[in-house]
N, C-alpha and C. Protein backbone atom coordinates (compact mmCIF):
# COMPACT_ATOMS: atom_id res chain seq x y z
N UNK A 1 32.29 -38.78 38.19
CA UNK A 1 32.76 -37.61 37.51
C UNK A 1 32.45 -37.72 36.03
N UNK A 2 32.58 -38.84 35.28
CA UNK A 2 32.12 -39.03 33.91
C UNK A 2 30.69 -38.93 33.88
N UNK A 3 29.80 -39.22 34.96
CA UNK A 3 28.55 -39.09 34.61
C UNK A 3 28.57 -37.11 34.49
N UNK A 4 28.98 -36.57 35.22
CA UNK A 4 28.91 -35.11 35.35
C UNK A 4 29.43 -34.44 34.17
N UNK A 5 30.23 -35.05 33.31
CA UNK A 5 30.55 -34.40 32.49
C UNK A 5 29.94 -34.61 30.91
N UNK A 6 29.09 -35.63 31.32
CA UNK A 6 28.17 -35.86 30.11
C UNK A 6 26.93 -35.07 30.16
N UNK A 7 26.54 -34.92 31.50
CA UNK A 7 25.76 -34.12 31.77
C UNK A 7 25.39 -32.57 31.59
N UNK A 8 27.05 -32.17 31.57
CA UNK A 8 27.39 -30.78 31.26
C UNK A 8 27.62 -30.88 29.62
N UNK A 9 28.00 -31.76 29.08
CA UNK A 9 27.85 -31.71 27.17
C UNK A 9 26.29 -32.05 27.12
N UNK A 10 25.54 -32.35 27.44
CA UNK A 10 24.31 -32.86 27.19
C UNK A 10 23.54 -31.54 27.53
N UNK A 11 23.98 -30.77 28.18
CA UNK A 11 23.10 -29.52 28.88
C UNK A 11 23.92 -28.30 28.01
N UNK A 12 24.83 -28.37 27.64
CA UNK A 12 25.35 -27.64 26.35
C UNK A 12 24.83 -27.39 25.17
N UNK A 13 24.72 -29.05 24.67
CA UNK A 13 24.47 -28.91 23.22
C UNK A 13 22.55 -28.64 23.55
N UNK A 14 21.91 -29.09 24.69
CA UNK A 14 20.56 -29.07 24.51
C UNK A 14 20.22 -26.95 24.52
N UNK A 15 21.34 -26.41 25.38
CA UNK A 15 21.61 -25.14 25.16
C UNK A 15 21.77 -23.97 24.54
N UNK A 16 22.74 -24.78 22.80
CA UNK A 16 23.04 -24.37 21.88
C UNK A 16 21.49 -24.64 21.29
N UNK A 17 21.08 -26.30 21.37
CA UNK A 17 19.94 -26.23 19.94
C UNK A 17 19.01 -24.96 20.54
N UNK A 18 18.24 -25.27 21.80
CA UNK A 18 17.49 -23.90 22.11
C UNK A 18 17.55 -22.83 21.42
N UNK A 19 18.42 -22.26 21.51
CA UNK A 19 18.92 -20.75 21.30
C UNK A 19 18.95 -20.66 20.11
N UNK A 20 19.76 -21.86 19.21
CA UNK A 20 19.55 -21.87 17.60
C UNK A 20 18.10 -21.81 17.40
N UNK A 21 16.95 -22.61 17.93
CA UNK A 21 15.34 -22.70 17.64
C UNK A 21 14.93 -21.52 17.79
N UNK A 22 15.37 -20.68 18.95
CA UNK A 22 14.37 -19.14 19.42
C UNK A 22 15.51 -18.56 18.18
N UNK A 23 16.74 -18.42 17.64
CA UNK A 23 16.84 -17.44 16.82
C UNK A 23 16.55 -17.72 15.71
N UNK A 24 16.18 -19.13 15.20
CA UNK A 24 16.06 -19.49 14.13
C UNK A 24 14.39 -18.88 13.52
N UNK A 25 13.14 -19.49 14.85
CA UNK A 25 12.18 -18.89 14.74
C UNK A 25 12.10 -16.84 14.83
N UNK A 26 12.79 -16.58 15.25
CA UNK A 26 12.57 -14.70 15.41
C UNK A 26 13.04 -14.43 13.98
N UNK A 27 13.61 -15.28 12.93
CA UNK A 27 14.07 -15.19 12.01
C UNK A 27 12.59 -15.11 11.24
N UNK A 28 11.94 -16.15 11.36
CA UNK A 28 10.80 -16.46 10.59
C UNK A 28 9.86 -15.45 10.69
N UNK A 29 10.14 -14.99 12.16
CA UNK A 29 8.57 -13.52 12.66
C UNK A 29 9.05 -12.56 11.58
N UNK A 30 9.98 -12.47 11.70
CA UNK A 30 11.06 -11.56 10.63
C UNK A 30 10.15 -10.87 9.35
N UNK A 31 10.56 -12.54 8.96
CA UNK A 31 10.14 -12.57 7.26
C UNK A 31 8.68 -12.42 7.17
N UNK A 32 7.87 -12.82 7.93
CA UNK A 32 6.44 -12.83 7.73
C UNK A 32 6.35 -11.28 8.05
N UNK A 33 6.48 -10.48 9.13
CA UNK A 33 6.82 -9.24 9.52
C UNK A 33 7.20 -8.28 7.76
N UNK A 34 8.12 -8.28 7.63
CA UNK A 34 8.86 -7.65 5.87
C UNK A 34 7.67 -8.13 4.81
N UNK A 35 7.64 -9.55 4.69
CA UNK A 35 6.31 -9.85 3.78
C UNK A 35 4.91 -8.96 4.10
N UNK A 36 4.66 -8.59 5.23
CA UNK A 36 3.03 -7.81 5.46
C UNK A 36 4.09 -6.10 5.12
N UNK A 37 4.55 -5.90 5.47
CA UNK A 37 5.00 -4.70 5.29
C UNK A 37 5.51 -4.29 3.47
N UNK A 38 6.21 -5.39 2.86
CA UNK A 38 6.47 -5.00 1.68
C UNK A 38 4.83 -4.91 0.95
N UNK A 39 4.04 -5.93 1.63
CA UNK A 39 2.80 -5.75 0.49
C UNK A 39 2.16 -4.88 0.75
N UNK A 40 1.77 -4.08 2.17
CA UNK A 40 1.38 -2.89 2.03
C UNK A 40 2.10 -1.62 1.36
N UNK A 41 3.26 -1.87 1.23
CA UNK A 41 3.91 -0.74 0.81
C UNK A 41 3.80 -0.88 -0.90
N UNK A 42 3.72 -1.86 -1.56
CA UNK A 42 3.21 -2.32 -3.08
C UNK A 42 1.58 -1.87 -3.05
N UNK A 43 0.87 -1.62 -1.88
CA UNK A 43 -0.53 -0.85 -1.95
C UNK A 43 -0.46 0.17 -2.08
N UNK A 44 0.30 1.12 -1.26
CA UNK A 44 0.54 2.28 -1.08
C UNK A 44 1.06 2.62 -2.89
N UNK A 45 1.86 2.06 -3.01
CA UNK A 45 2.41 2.45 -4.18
C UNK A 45 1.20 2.79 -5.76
N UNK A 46 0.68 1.56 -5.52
CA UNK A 46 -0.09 1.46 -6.30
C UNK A 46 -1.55 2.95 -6.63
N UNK A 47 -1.70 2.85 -4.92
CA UNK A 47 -2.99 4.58 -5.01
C UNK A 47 -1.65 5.55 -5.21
N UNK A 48 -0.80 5.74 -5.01
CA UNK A 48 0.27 6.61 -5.22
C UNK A 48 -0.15 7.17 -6.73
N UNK A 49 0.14 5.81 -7.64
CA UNK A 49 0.47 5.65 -8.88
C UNK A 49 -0.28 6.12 -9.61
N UNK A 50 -2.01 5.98 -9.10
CA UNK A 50 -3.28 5.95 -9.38
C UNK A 50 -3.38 7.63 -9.64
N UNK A 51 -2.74 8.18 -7.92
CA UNK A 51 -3.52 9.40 -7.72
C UNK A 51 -2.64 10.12 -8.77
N UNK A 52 -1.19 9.71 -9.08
CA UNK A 52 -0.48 10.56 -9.83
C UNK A 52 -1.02 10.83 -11.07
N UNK A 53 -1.62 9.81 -11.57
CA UNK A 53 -2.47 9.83 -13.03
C UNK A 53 -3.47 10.57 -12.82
N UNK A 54 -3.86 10.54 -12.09
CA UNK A 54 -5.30 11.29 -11.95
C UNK A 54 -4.92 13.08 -11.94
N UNK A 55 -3.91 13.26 -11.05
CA UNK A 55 -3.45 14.58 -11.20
C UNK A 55 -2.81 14.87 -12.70
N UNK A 56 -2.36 14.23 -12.96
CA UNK A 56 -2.02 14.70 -14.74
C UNK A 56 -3.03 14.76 -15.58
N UNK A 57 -3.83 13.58 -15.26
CA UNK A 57 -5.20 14.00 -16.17
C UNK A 57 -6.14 15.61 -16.02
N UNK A 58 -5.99 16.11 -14.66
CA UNK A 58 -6.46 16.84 -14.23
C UNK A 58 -5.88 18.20 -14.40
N UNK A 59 -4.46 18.11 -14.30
CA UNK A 59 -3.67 18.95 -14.91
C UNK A 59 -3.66 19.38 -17.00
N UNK A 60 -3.55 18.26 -17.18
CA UNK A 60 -4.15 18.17 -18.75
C UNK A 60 -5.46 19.12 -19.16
N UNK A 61 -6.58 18.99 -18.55
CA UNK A 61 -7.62 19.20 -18.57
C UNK A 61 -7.95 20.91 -18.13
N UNK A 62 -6.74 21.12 -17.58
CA UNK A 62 -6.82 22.37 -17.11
C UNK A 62 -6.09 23.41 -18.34
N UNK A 63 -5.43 23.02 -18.37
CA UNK A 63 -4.70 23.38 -19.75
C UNK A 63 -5.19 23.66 -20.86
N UNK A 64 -6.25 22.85 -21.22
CA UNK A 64 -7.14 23.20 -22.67
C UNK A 64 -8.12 23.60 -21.90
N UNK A 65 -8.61 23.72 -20.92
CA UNK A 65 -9.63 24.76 -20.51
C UNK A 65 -9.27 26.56 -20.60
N UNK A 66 -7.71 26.40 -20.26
CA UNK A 66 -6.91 27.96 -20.33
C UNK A 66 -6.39 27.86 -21.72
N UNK A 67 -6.59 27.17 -22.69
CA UNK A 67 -6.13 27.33 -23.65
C UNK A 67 -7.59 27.97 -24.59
N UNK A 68 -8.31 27.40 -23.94
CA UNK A 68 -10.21 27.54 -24.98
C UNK A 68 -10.20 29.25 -24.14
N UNK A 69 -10.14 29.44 -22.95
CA UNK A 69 -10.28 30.51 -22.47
C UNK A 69 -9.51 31.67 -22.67
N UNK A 70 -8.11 31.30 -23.37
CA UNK A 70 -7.63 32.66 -24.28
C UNK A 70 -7.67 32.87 -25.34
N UNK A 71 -8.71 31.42 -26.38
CA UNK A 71 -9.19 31.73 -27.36
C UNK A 71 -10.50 32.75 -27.44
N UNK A 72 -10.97 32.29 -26.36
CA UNK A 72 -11.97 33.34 -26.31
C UNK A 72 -12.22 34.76 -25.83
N UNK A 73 -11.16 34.54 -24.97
CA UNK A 73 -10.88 36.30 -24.89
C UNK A 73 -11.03 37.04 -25.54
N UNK A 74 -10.03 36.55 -26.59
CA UNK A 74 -9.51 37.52 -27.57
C UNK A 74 -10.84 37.76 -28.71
N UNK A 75 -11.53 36.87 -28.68
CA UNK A 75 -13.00 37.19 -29.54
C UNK A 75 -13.42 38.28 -28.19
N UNK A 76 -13.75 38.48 -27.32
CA UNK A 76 -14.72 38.82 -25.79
C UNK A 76 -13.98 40.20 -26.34
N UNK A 77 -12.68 40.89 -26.50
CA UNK A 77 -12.36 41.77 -26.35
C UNK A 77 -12.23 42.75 -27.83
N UNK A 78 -12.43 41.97 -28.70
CA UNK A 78 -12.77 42.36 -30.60
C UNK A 78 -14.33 43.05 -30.26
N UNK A 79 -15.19 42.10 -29.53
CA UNK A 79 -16.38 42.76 -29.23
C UNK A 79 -16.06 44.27 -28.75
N UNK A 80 -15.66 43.78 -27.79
CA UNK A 80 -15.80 44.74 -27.02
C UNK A 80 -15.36 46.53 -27.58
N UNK A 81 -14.99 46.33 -28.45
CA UNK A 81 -14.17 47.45 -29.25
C UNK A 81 -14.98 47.56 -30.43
N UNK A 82 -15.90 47.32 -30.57
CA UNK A 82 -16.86 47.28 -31.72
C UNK A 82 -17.56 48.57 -30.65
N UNK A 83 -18.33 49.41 -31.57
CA UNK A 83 -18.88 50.40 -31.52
C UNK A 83 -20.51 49.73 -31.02
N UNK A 84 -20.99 50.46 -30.12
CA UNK A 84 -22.75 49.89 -29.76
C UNK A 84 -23.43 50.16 -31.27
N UNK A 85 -24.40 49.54 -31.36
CA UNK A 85 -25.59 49.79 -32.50
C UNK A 85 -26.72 50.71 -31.47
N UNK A 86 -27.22 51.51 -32.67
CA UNK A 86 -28.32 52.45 -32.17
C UNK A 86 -29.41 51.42 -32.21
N UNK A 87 -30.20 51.45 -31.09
CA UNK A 87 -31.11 50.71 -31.21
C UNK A 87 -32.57 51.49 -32.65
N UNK A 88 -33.03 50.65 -33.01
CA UNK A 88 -34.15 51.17 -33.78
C UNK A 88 -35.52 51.38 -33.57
N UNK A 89 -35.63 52.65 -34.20
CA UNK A 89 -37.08 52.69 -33.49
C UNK A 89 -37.34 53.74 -33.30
């Protein structure tokens, strides 16, 4: 009977370490898992960051294009109110 009951602590604790090893390792898939995922998401971020600049630059650019283009209007339409010249001849 003492051999049986060493047998059953011996098949216990070899029970417990197991189970500690498989959760200890799913722990580790874990972290390597979060590590590939945080650094793609620090990629993502980054063309995010990129494209956002790029749209402000682009936005910028649009702006003094409509800004040159209601300077010039307003010359386009002074013409335009000017009387024709007779041609000569």
């Amino acid at each position: 009977m003492l051999l049986t009951k060493q047998h059953l602590t011996m098949a216990r604790t070899l029970g417990v370490a197991i189970v500690a090893t498989v959760g200890l390792s799913s722990c580790a898939t874990y972290k390597n898992e979060f590590a590939t995922i945080n650094s793609r998401l620090d990629q993502l971020d980054v063309k995010v960051q990129g494209a956002a600049q790029s749209a402000e630059s682009a936005n910028q650019s649009a702006q003094q294009a409509n800004q040159r283009l209601d300077q010039i209007e307003g010359r386009v339409q002074q013409l335009e109110r000017v009387p024709g010249r007779k041609p000569r001849g």
